[in-house]
PDB file of N, CA and C in Angstrom:
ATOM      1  N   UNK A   1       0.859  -1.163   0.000  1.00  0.00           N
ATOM      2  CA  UNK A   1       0.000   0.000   0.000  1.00  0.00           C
ATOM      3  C   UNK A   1       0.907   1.228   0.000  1.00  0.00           C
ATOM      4  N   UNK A   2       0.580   1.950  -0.988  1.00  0.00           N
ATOM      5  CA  UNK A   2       1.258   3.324  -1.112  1.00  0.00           C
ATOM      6  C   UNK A   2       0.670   4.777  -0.506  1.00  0.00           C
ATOM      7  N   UNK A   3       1.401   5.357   0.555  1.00  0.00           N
ATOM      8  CA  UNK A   3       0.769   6.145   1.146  1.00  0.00           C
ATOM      9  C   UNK A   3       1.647   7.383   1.221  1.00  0.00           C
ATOM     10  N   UNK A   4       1.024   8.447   0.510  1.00  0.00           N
ATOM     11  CA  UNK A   4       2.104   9.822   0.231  1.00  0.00           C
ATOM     12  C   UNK A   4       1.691  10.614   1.666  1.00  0.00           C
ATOM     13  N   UNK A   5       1.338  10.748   2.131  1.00  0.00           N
ATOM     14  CA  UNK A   5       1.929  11.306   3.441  1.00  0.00           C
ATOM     15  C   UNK A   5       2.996  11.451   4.410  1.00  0.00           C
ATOM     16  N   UNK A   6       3.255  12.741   4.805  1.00  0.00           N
ATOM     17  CA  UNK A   6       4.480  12.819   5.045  1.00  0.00           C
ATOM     18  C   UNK A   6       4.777  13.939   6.265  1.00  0.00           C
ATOM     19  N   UNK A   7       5.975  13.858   7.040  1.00  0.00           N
ATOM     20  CA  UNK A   7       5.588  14.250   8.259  1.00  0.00           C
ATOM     21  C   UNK A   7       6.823  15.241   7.998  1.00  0.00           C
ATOM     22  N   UNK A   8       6.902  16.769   8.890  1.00  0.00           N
ATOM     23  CA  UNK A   8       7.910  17.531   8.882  1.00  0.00           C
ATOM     24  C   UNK A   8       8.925  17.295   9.289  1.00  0.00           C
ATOM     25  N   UNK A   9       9.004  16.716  10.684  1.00  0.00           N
ATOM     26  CA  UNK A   9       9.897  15.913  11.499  1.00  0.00           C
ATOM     27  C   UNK A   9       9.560  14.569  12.107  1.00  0.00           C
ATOM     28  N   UNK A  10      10.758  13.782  12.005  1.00  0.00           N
ATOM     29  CA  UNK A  10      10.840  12.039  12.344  1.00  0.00           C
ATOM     30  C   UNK A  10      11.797  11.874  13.297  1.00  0.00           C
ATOM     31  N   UNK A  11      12.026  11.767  14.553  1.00  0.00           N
ATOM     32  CA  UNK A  11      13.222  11.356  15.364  1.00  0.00           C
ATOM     33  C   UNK A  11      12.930  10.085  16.371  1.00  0.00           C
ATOM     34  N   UNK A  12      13.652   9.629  16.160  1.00  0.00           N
ATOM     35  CA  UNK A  12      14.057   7.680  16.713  1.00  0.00           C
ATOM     36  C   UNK A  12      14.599   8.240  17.466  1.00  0.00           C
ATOM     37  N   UNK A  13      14.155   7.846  19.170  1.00  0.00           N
ATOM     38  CA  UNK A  13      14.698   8.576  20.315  1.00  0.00           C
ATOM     39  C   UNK A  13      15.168   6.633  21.050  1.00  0.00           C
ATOM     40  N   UNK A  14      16.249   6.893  21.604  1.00  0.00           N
ATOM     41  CA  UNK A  14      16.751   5.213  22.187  1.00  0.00           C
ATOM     42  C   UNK A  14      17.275   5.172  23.166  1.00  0.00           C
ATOM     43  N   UNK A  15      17.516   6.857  23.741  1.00  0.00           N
ATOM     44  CA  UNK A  15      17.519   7.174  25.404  1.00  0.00           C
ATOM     45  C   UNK A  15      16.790   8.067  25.914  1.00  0.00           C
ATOM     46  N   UNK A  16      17.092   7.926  27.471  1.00  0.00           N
ATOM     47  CA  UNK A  16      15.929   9.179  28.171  1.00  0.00           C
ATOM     48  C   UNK A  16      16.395  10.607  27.468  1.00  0.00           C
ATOM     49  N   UNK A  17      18.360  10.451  27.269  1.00  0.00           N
ATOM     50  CA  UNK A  17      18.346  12.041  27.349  1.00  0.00           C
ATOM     51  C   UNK A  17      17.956  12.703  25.318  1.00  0.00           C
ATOM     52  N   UNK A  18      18.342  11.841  24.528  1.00  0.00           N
ATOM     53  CA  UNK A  18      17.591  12.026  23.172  1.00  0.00           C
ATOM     54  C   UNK A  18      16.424  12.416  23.203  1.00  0.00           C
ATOM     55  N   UNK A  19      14.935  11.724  24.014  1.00  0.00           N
ATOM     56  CA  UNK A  19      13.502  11.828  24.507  1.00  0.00           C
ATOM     57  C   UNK A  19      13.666  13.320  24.828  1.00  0.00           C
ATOM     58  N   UNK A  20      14.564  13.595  25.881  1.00  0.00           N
ATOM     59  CA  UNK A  20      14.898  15.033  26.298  1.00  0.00           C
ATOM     60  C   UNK A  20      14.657  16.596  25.192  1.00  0.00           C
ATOM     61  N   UNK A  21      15.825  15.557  24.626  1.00  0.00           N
ATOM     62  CA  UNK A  21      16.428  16.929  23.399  1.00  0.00           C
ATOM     63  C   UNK A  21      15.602  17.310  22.513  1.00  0.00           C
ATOM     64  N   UNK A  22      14.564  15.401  21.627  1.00  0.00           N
ATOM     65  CA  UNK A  22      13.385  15.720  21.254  1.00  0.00           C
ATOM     66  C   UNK A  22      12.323  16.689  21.122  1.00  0.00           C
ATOM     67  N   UNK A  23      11.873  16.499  22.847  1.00  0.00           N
ATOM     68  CA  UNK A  23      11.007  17.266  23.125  1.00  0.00           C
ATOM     69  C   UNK A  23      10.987  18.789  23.495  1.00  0.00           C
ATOM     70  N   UNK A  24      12.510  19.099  23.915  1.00  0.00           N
ATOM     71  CA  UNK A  24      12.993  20.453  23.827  1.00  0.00           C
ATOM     72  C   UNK A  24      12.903  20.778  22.505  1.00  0.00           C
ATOM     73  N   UNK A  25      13.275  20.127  21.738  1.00  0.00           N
ATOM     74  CA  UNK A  25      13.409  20.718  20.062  1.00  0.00           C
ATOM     75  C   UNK A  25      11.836  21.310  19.507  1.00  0.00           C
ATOM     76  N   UNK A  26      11.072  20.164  20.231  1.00  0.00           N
ATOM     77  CA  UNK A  26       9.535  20.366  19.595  1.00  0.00           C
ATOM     78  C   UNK A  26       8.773  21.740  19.976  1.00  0.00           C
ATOM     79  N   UNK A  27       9.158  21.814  21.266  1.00  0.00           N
ATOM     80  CA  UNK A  27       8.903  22.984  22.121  1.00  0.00           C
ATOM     81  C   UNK A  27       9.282  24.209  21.700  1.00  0.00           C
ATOM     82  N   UNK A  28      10.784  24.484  21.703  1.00  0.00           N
ATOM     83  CA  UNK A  28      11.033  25.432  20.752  1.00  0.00           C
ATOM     84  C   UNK A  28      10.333  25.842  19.554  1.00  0.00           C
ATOM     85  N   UNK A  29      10.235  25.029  18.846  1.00  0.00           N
ATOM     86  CA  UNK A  29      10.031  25.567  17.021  1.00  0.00           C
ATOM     87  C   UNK A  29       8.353  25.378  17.493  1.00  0.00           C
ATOM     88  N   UNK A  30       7.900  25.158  18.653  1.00  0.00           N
ATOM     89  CA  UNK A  30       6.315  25.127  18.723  1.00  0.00           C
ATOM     90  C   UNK A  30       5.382  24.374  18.053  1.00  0.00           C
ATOM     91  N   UNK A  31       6.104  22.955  17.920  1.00  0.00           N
ATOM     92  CA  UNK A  31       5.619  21.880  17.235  1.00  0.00           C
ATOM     93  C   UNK A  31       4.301  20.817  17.949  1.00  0.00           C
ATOM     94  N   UNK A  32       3.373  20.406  17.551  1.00  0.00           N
ATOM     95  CA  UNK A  32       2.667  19.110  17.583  1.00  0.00           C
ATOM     96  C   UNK A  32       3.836  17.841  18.087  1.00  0.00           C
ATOM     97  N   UNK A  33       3.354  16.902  19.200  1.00  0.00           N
ATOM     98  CA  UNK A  33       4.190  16.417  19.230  1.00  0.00           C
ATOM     99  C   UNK A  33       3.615  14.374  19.169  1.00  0.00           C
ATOM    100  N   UNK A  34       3.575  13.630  17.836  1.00  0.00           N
ATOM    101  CA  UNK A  34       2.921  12.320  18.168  1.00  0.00           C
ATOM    102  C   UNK A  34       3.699  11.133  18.144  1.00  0.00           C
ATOM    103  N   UNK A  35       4.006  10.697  19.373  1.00  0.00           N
ATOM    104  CA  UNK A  35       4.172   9.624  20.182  1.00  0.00           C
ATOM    105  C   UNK A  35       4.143   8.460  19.494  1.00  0.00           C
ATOM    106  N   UNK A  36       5.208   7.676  18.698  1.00  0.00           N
ATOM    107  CA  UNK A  36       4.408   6.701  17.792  1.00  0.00           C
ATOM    108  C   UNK A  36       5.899   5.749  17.796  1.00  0.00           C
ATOM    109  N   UNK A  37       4.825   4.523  18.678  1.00  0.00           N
ATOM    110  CA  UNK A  37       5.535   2.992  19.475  1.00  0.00           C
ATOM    111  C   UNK A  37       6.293   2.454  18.118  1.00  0.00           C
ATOM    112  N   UNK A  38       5.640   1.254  18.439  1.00  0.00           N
ATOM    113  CA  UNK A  38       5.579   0.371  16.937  1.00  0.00           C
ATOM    114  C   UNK A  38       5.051   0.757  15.573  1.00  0.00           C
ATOM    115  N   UNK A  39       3.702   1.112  15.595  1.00  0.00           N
ATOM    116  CA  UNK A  39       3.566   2.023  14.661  1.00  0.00           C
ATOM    117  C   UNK A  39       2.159   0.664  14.087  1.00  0.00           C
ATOM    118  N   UNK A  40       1.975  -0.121  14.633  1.00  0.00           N
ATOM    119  CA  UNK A  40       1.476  -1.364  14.228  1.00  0.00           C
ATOM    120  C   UNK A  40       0.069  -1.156  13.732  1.00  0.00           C
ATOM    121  N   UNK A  41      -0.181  -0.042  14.503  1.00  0.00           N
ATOM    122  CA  UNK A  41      -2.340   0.677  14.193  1.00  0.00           C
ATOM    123  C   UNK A  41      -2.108   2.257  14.149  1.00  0.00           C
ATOM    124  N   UNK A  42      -0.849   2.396  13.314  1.00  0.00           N
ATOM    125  CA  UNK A  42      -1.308   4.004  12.870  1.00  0.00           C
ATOM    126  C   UNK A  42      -1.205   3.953  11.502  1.00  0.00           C
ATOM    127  N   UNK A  43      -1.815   4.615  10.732  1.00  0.00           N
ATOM    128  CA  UNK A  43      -1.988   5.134   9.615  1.00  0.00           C
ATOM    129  C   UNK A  43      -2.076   6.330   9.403  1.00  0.00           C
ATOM    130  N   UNK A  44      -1.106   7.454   8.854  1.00  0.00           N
ATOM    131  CA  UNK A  44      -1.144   8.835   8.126  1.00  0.00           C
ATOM    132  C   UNK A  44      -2.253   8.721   7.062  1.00  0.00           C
ATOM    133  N   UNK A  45      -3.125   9.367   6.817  1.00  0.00           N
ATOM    134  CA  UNK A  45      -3.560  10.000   5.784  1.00  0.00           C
ATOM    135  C   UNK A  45      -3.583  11.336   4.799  1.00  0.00           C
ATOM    136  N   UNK A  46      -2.901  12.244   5.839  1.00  0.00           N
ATOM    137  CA  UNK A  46      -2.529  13.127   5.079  1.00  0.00           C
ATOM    138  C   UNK A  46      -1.431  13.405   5.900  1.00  0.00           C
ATOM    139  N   UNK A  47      -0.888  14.856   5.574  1.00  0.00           N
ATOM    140  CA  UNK A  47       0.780  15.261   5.824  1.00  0.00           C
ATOM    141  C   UNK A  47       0.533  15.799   7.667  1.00  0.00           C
ATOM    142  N   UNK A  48       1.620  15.190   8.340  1.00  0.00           N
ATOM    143  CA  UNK A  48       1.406  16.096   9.639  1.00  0.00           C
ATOM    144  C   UNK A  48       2.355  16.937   9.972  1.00  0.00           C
ATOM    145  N   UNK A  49       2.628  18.081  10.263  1.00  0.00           N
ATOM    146  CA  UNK A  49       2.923  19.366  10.175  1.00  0.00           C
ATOM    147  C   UNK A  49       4.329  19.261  11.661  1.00  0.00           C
ATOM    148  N   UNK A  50       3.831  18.074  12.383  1.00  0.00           N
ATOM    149  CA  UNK A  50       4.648  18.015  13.752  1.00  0.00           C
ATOM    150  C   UNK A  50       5.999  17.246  14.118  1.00  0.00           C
ATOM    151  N   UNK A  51       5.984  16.693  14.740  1.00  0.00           N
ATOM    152  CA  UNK A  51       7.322  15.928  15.045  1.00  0.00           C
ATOM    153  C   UNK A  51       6.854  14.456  15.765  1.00  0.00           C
ATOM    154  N   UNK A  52       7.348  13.591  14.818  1.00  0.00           N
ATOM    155  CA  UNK A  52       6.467  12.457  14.747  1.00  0.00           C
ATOM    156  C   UNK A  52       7.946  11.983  16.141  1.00  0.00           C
ATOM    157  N   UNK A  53       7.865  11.080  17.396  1.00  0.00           N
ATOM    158  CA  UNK A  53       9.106  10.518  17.598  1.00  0.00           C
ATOM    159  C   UNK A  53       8.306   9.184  17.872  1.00  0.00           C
ATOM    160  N   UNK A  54       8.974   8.474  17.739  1.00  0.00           N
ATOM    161  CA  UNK A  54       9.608   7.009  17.705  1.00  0.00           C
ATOM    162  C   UNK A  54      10.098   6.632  18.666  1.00  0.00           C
ATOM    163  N   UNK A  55       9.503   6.169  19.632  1.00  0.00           N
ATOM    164  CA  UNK A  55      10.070   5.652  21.101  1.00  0.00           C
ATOM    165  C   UNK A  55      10.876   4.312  20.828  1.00  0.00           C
ATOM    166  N   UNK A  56      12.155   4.133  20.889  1.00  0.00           N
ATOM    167  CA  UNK A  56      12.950   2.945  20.440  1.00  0.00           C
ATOM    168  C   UNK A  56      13.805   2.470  21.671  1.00  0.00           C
ATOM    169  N   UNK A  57      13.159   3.310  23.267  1.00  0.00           N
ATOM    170  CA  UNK A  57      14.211   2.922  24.412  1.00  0.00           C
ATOM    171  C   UNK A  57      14.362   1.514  24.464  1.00  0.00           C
ATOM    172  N   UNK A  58      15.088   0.967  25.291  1.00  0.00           N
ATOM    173  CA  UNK A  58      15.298  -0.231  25.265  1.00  0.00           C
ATOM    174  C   UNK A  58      15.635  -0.403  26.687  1.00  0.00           C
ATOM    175  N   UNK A  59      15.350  -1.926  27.133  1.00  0.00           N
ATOM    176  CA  UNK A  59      16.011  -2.360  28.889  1.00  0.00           C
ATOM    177  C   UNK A  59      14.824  -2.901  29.561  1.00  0.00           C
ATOM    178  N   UNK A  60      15.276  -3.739  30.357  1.00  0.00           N
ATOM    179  CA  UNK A  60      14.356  -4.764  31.236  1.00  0.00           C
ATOM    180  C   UNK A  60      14.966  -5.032  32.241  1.00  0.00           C
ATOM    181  N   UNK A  61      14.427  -4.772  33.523  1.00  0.00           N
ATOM    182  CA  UNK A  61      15.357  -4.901  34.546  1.00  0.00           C
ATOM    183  C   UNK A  61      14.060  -5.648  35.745  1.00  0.00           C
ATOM    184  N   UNK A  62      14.710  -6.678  36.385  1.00  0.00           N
ATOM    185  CA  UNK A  62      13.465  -7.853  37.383  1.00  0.00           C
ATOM    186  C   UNK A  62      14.968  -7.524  38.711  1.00  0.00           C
ATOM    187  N   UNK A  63      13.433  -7.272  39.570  1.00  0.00           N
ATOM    188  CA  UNK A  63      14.204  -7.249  40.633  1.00  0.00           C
ATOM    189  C   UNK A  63      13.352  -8.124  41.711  1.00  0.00           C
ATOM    190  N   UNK A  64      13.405  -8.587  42.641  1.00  0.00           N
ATOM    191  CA  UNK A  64      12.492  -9.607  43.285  1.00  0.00           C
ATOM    192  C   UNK A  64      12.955  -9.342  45.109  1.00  0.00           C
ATOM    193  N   UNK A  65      11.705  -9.119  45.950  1.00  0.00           N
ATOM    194  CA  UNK A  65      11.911  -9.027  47.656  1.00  0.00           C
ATOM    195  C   UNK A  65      10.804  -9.805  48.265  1.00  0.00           C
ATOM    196  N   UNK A  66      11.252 -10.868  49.065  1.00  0.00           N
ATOM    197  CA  UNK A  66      10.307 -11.616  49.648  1.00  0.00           C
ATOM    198  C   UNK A  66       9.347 -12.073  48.323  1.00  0.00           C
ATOM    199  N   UNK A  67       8.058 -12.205  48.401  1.00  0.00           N
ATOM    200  CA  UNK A  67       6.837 -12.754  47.430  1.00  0.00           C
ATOM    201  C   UNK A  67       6.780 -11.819  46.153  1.00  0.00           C
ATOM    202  N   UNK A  68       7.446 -10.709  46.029  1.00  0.00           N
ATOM    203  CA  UNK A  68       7.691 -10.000  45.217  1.00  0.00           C
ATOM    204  C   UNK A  68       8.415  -9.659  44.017  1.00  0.00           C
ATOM    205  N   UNK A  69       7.960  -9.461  42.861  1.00  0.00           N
ATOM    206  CA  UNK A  69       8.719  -8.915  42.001  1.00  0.00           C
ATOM    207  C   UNK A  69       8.465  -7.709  41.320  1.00  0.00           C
ATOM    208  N   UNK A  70       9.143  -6.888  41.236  1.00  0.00           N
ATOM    209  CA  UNK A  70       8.968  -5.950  40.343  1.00  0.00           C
ATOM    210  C   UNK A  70      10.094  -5.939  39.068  1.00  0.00           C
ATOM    211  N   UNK A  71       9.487  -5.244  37.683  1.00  0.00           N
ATOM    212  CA  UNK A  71       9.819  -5.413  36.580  1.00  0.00           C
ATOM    213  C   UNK A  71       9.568  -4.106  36.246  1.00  0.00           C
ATOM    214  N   UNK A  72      10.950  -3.593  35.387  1.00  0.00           N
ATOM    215  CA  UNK A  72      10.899  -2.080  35.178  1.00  0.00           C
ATOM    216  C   UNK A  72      11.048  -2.712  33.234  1.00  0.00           C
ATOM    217  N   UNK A  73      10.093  -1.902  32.744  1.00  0.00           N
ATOM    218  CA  UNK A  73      10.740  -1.894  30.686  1.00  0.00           C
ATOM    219  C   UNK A  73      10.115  -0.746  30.649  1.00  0.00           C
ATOM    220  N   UNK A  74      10.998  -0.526  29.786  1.00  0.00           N
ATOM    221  CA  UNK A  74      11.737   0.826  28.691  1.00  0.00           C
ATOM    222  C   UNK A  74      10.558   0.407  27.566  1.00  0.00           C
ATOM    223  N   UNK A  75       9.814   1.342  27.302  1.00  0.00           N
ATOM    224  CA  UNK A  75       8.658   1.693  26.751  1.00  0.00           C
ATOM    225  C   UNK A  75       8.842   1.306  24.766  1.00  0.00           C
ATOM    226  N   UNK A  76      10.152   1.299  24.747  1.00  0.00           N
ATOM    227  CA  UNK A  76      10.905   0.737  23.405  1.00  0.00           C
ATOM    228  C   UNK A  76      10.546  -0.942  22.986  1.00  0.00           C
ATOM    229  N   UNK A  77      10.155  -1.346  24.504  1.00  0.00           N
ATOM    230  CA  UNK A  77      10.425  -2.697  24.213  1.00  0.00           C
ATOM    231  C   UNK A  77       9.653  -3.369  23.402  1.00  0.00           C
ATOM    232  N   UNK A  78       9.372  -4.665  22.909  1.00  0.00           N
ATOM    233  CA  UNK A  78       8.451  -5.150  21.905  1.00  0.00           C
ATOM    234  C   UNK A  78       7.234  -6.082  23.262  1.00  0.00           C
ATOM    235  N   UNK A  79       6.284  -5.560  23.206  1.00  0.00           N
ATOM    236  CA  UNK A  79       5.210  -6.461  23.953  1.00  0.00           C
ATOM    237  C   UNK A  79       4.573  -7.993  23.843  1.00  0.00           C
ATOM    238  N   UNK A  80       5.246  -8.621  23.257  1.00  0.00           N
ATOM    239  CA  UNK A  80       5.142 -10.152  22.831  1.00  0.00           C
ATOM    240  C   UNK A  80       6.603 -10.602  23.413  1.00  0.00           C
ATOM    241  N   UNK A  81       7.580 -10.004  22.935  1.00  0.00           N
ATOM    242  CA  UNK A  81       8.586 -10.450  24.001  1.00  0.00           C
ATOM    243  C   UNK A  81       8.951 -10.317  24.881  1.00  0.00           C
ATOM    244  N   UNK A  82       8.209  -9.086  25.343  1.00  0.00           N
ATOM    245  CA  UNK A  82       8.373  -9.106  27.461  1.00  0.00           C
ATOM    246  C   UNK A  82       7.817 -10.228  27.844  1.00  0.00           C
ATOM    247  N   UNK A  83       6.568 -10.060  27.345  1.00  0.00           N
ATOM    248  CA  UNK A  83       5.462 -11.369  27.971  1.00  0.00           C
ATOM    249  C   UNK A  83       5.952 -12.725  28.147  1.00  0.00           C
ATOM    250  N   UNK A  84       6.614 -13.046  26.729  1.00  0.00           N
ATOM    251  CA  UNK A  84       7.662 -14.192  26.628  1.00  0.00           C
ATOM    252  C   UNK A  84       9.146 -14.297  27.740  1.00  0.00           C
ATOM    253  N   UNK A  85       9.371 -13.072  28.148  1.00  0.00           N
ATOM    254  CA  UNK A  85      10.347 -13.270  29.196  1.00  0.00           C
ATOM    255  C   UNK A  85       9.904 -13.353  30.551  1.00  0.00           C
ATOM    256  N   UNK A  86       9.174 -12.990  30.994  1.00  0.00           N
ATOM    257  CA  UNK A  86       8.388 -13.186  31.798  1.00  0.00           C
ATOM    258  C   UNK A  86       7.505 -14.558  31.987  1.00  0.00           C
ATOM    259  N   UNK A  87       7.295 -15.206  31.166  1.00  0.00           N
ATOM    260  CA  UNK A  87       6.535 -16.774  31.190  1.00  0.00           C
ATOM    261  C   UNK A  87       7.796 -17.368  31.193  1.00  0.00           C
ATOM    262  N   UNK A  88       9.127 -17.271  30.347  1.00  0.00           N
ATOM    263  CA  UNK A  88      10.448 -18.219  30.746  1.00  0.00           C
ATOM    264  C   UNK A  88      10.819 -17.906  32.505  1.00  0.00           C
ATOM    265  N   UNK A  89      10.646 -16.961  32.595  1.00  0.00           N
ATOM    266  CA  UNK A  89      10.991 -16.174  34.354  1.00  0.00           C
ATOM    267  C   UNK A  89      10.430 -16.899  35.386  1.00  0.00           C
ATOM    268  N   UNK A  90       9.292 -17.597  34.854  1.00  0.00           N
ATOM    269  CA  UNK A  90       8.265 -17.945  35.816  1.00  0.00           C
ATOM    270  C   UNK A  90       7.298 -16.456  36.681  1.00  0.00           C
ATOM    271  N   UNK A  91       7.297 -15.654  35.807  1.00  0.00           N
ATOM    272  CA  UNK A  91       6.309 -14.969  36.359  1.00  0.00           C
ATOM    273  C   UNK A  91       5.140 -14.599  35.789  1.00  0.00           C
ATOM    274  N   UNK A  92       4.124 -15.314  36.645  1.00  0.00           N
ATOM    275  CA  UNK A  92       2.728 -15.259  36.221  1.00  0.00           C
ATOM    276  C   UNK A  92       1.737 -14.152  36.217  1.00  0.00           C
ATOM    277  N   UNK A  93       0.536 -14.486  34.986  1.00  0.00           N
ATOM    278  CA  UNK A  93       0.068 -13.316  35.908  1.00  0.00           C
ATOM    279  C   UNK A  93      -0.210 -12.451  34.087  1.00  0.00           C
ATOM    280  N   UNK A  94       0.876 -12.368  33.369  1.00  0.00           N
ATOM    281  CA  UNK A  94       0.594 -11.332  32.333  1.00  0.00           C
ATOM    282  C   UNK A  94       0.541 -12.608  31.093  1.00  0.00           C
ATOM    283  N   UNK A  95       0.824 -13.745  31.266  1.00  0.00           N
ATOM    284  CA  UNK A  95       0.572 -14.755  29.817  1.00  0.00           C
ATOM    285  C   UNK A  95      -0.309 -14.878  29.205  1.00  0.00           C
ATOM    286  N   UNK A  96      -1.009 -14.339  29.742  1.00  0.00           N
ATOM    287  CA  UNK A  96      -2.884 -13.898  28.600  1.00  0.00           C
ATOM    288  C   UNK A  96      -2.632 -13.202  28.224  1.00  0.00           C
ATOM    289  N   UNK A  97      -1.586 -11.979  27.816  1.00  0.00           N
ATOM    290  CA  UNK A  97      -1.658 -10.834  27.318  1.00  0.00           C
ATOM    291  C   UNK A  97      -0.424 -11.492  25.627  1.00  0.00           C
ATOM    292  N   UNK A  98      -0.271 -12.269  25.670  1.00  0.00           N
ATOM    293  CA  UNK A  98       0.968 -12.861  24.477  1.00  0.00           C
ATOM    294  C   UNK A  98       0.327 -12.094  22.982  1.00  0.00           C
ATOM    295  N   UNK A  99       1.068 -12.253  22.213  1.00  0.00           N
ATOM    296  CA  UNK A  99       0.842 -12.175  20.955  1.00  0.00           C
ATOM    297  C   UNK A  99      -0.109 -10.687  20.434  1.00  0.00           C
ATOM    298  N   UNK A 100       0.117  -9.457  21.444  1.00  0.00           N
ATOM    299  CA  UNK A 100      -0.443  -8.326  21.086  1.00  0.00           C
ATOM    300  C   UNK A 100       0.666  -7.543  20.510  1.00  0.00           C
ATOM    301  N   UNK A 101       0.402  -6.976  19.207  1.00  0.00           N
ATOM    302  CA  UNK A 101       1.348  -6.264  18.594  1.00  0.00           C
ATOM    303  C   UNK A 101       1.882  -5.402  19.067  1.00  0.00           C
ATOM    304  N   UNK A 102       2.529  -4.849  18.968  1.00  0.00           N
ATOM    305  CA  UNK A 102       3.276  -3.005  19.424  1.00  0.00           C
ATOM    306  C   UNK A 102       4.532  -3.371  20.380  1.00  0.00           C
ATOM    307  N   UNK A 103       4.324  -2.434  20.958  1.00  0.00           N
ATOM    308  CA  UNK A 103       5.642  -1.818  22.369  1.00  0.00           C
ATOM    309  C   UNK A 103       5.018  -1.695  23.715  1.00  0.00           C
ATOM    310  N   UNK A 104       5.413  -1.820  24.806  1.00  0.00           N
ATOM    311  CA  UNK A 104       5.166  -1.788  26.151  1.00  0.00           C
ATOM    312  C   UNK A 104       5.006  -0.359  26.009  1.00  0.00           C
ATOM    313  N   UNK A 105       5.288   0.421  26.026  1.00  0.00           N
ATOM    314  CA  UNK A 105       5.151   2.089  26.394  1.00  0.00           C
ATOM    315  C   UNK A 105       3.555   2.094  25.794  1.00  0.00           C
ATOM    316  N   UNK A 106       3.440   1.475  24.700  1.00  0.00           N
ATOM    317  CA  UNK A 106       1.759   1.625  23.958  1.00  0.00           C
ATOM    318  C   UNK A 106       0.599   0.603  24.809  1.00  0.00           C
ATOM    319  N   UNK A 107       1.297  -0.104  25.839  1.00  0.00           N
ATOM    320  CA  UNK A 107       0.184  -1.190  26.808  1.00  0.00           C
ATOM    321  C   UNK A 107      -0.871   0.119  27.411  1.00  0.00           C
ATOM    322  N   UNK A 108      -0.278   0.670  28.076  1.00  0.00           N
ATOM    323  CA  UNK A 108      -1.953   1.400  28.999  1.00  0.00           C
ATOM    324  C   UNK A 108      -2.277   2.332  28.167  1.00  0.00           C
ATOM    325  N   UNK A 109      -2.306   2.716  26.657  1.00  0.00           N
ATOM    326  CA  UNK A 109      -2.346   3.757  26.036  1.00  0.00           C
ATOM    327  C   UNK A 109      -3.533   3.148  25.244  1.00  0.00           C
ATOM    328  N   UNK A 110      -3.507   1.408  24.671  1.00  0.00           N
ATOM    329  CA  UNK A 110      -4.370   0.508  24.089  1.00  0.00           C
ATOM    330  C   UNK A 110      -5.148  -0.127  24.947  1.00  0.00           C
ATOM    331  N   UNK A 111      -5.002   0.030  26.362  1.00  0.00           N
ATOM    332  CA  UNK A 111      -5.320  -0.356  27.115  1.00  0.00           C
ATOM    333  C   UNK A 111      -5.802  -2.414  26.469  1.00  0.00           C
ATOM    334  N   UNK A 112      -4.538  -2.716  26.410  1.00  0.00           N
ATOM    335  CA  UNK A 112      -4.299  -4.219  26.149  1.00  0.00           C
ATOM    336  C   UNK A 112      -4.825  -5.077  27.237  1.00  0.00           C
ATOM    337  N   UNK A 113      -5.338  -5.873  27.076  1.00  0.00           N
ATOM    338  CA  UNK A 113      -6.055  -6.749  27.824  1.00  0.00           C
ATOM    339  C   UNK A 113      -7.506  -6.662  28.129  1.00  0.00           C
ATOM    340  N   UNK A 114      -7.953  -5.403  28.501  1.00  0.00           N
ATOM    341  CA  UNK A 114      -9.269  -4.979  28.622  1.00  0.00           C
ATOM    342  C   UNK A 114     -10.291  -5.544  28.234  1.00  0.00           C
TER     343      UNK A 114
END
């Protein structure tokens, strides 16, 4: 599918402080600013005027106290393979959520599972 739409600005951000500079940049020149994961359920139809970024952070970090675990990901990550690290981990609890397209940063935004 051929789609001529086209955006003013594109930046692939892959740390916090890039995300930073990003959004300072957008601010300045007084730009629109859209948030776009994977990209798996967006479609342009016409030209957008703003600064498209591309959340590409990356990192997974399990930390575990007493009955507890907590799990920190970087909003970059792919959401079929957290889930998958997490079922090798033995931690239960999110394996109904497998095989949903996108990025973790886009989970409470699609509100996945719901």
């Amino acid at each position: 599918m051929g789609v001529s739409a086209k955006t003013s600005f594109f930046v692939e951000v892959c740390t916090i402080a890039e995300l930073g500079e990003a959004i300072q940049f957008a601010e300045e020149k007084g730009l629109e600013i859209l948030v776009l994961g994977g990209g798996s359920n967006t479609f342009f139809i016409k030209d957008f005027t703003g600064l498209v970024l591309h959340i590409s952070i990356l990192g997974k970090k399990f930390s575990s106290r007493e009955d507890d675990i907590l799990v920190k990901v970087a909003a970059g990550e792919n959401w079929h393979a957290f889930v998958l690290k997490c079922v090798e981990m033995g931690i239960g609890g999110i394996e109904n959520l497998s095989l949903i397209p996108g990025s973790v940063g886009a989970a409470p935004i699609q509100n996945i599972g719901a």
